[in-house]
C-alpha atoms as a PDB file:
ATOM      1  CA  UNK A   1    -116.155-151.883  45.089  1.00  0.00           C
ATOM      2  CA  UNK A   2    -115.269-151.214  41.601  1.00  0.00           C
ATOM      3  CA  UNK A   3    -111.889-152.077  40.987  1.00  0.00           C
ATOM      4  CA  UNK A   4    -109.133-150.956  37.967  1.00  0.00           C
ATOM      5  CA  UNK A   5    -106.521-153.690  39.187  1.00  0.00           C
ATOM      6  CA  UNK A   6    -105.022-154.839  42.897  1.00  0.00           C
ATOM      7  CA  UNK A   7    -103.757-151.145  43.137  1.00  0.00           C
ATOM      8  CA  UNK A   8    -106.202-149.181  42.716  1.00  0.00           C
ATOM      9  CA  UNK A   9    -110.115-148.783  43.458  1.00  0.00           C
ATOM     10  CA  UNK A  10    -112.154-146.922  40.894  1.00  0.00           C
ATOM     11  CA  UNK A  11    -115.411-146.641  43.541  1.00  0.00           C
ATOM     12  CA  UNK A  12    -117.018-148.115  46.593  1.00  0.00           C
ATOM     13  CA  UNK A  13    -119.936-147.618  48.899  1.00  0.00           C
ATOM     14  CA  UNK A  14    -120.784-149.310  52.068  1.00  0.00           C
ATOM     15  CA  UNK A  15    -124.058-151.793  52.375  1.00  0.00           C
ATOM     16  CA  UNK A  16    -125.848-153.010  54.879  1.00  0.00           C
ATOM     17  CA  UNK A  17    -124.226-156.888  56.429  1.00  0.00           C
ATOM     18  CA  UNK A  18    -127.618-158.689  55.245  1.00  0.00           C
ATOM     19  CA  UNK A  19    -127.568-157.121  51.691  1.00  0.00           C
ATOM     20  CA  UNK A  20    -127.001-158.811  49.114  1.00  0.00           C
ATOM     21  CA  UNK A  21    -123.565-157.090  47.193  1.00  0.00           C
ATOM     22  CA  UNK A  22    -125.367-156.831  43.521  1.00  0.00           C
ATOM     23  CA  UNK A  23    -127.745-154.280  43.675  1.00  0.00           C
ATOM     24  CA  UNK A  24    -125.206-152.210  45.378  1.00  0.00           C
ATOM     25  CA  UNK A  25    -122.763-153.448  42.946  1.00  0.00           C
ATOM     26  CA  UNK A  26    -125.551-152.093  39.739  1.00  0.00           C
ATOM     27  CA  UNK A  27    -125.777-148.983  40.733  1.00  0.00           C
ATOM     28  CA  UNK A  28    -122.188-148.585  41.445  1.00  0.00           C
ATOM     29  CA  UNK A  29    -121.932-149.169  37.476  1.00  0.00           C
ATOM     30  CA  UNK A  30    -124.583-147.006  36.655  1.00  0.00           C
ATOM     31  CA  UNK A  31    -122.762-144.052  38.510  1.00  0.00           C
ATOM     32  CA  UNK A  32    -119.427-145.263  36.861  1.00  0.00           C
ATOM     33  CA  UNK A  33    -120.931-144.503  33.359  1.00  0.00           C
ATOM     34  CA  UNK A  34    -119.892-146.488  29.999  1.00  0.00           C
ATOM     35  CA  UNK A  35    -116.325-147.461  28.832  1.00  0.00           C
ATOM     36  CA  UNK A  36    -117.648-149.142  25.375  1.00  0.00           C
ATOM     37  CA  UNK A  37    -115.683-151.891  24.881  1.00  0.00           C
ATOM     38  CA  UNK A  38    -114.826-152.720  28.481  1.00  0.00           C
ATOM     39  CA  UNK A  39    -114.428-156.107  29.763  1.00  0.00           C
ATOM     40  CA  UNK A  40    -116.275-156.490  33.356  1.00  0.00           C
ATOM     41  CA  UNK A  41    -114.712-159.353  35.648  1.00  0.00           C
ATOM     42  CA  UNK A  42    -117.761-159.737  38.444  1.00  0.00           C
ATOM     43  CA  UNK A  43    -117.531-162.792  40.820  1.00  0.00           C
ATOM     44  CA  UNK A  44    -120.645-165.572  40.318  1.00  0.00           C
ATOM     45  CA  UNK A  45    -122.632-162.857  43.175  1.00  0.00           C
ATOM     46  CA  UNK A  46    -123.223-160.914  39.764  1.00  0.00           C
ATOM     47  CA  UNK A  47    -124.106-163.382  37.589  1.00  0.00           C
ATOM     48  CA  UNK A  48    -127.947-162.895  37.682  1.00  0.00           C
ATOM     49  CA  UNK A  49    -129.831-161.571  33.894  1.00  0.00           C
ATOM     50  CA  UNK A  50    -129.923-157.309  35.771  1.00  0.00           C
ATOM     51  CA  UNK A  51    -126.437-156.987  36.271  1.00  0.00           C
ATOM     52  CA  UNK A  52    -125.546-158.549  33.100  1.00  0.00           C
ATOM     53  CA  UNK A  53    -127.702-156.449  31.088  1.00  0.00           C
ATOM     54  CA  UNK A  54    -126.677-153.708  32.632  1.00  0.00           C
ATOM     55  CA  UNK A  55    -123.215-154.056  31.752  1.00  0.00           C
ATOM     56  CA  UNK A  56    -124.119-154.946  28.027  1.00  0.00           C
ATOM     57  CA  UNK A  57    -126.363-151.811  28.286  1.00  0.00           C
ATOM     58  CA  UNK A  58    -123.337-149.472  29.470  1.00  0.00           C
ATOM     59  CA  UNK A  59    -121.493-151.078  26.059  1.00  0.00           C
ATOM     60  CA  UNK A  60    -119.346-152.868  28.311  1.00  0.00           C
ATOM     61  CA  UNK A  61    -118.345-156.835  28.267  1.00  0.00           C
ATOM     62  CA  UNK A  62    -119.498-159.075  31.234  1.00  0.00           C
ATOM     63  CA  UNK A  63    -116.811-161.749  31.760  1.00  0.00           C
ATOM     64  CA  UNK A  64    -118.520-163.329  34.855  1.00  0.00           C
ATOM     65  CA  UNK A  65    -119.237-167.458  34.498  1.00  0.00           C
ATOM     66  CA  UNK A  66    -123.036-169.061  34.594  1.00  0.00           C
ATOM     67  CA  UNK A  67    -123.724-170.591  37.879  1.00  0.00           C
ATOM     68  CA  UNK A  68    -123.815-174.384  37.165  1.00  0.00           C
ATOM     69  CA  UNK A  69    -127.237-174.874  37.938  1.00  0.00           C
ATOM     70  CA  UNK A  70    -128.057-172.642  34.638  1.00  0.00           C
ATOM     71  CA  UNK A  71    -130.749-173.582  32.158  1.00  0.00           C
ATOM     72  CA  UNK A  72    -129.170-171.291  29.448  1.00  0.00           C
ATOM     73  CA  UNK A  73    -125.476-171.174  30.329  1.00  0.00           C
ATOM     74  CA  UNK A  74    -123.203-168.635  27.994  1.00  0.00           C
ATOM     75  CA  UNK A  75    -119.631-168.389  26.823  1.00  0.00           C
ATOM     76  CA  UNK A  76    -117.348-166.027  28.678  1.00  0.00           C
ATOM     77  CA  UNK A  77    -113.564-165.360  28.305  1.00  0.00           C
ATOM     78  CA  UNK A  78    -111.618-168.022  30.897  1.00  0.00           C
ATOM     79  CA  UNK A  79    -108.179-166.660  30.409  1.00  0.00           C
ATOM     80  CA  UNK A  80    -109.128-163.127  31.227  1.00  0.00           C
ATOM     81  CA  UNK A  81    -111.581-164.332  34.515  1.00  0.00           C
ATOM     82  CA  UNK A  82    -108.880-165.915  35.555  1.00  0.00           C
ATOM     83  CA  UNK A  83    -107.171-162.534  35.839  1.00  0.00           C
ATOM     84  CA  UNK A  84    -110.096-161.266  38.765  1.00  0.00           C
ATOM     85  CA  UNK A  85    -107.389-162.287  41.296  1.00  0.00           C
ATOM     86  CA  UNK A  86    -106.027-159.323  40.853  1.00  0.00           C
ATOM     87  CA  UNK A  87    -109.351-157.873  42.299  1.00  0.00           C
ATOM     88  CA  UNK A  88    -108.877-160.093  45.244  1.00  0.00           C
ATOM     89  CA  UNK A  89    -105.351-159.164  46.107  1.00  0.00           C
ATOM     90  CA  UNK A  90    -106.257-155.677  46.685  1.00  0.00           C
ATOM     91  CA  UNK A  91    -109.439-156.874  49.039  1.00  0.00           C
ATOM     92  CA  UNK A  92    -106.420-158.708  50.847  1.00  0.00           C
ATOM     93  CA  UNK A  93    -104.486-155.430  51.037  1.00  0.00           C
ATOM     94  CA  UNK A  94    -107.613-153.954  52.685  1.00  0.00           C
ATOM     95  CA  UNK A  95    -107.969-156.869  55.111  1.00  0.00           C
ATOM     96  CA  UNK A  96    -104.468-156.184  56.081  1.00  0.00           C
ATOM     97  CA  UNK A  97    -105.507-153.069  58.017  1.00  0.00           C
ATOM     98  CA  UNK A  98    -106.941-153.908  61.268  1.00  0.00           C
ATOM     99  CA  UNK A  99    -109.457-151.157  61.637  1.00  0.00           C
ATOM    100  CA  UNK A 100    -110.695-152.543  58.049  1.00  0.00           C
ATOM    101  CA  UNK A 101    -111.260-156.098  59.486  1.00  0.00           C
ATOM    102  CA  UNK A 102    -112.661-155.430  62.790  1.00  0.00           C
ATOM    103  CA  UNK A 103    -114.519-152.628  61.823  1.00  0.00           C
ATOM    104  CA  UNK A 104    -113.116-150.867  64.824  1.00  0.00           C
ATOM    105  CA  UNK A 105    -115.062-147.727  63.800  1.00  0.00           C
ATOM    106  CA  UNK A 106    -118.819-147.536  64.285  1.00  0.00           C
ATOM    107  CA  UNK A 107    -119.878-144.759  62.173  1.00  0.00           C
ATOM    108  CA  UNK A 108    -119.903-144.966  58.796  1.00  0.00           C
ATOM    109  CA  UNK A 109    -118.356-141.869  57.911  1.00  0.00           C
ATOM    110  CA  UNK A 110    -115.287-143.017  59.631  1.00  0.00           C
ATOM    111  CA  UNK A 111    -115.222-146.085  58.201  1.00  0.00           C
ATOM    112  CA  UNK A 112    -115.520-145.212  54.724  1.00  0.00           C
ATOM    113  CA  UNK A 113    -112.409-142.535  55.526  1.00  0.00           C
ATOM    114  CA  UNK A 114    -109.836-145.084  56.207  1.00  0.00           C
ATOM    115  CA  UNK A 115    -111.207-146.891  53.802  1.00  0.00           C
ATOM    116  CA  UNK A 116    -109.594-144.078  51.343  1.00  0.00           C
ATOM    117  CA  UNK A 117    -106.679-143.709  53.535  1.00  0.00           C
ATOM    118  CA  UNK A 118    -105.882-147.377  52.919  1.00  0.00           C
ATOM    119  CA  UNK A 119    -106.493-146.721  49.401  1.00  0.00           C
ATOM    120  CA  UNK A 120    -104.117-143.995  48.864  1.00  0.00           C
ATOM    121  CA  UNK A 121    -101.499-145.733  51.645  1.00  0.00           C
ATOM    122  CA  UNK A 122    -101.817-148.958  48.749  1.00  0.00           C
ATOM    123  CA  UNK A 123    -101.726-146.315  45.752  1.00  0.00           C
ATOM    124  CA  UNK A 124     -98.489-145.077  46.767  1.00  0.00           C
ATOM    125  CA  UNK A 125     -96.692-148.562  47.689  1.00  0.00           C
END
């Protein structure tokens, strides 16, 4: 999910449960397009050298922290990382609808619908 604050999602897709969330997560930002300029918050899960370089590619700022087990760590912006709660709250919001948590609905389709619906229900609060 692409994210513009705990309000509002910009984009999501659906992945398989054994997936790993970053290559999903790249081409999420490829379809997204460039915002020069445009700080990034990702969680560690897209710290790796391809998802940064794709952001720095787009013209866009990564602000995700080096694993600690790093060679070559870099610098990143603390104060505004610290601000990816936001991010989180709205992943609680989600969590908040049952059919979200249980995955009540089998078929994707459905899923991803009240998915939106709980999107727009949170849009409007």
């Amino acid at each position: 999910m692409v994210a513009a604050n705990d309000r509002t999602a910009i984009t999501f897709a659906l992945s398989p449960g054994n997936a790993h969330d970053a290559p999903e997560g790249r081409e999420l930002l490829r379809e997204l397009g460039s915002f020069p300029g445009m700080p990034v918050l990702m969680d560690r899960a897209y710290e790796g050298n391809e998802t940064r370089q794709l952001v720095f590619d787009l013209e866009m700022v990564p602000v995700v922290p080096p694993k600690s087990n790093r060679v070559d760590p870099w610098r990143y912006d603390r104060a505004l990382y610290k601000k990816r709660n936001e991010i989180e709250r709205l992943f609680r919001r989600l969590k908040g609808y049952r059919r979200i948590f249980s995955r009540f609905e089998k078929l994707d389709c459905l899923f991803m619908a009240f998915i939106c619906f709980a999107l727009i229900i949170e849009a409007l609060r």
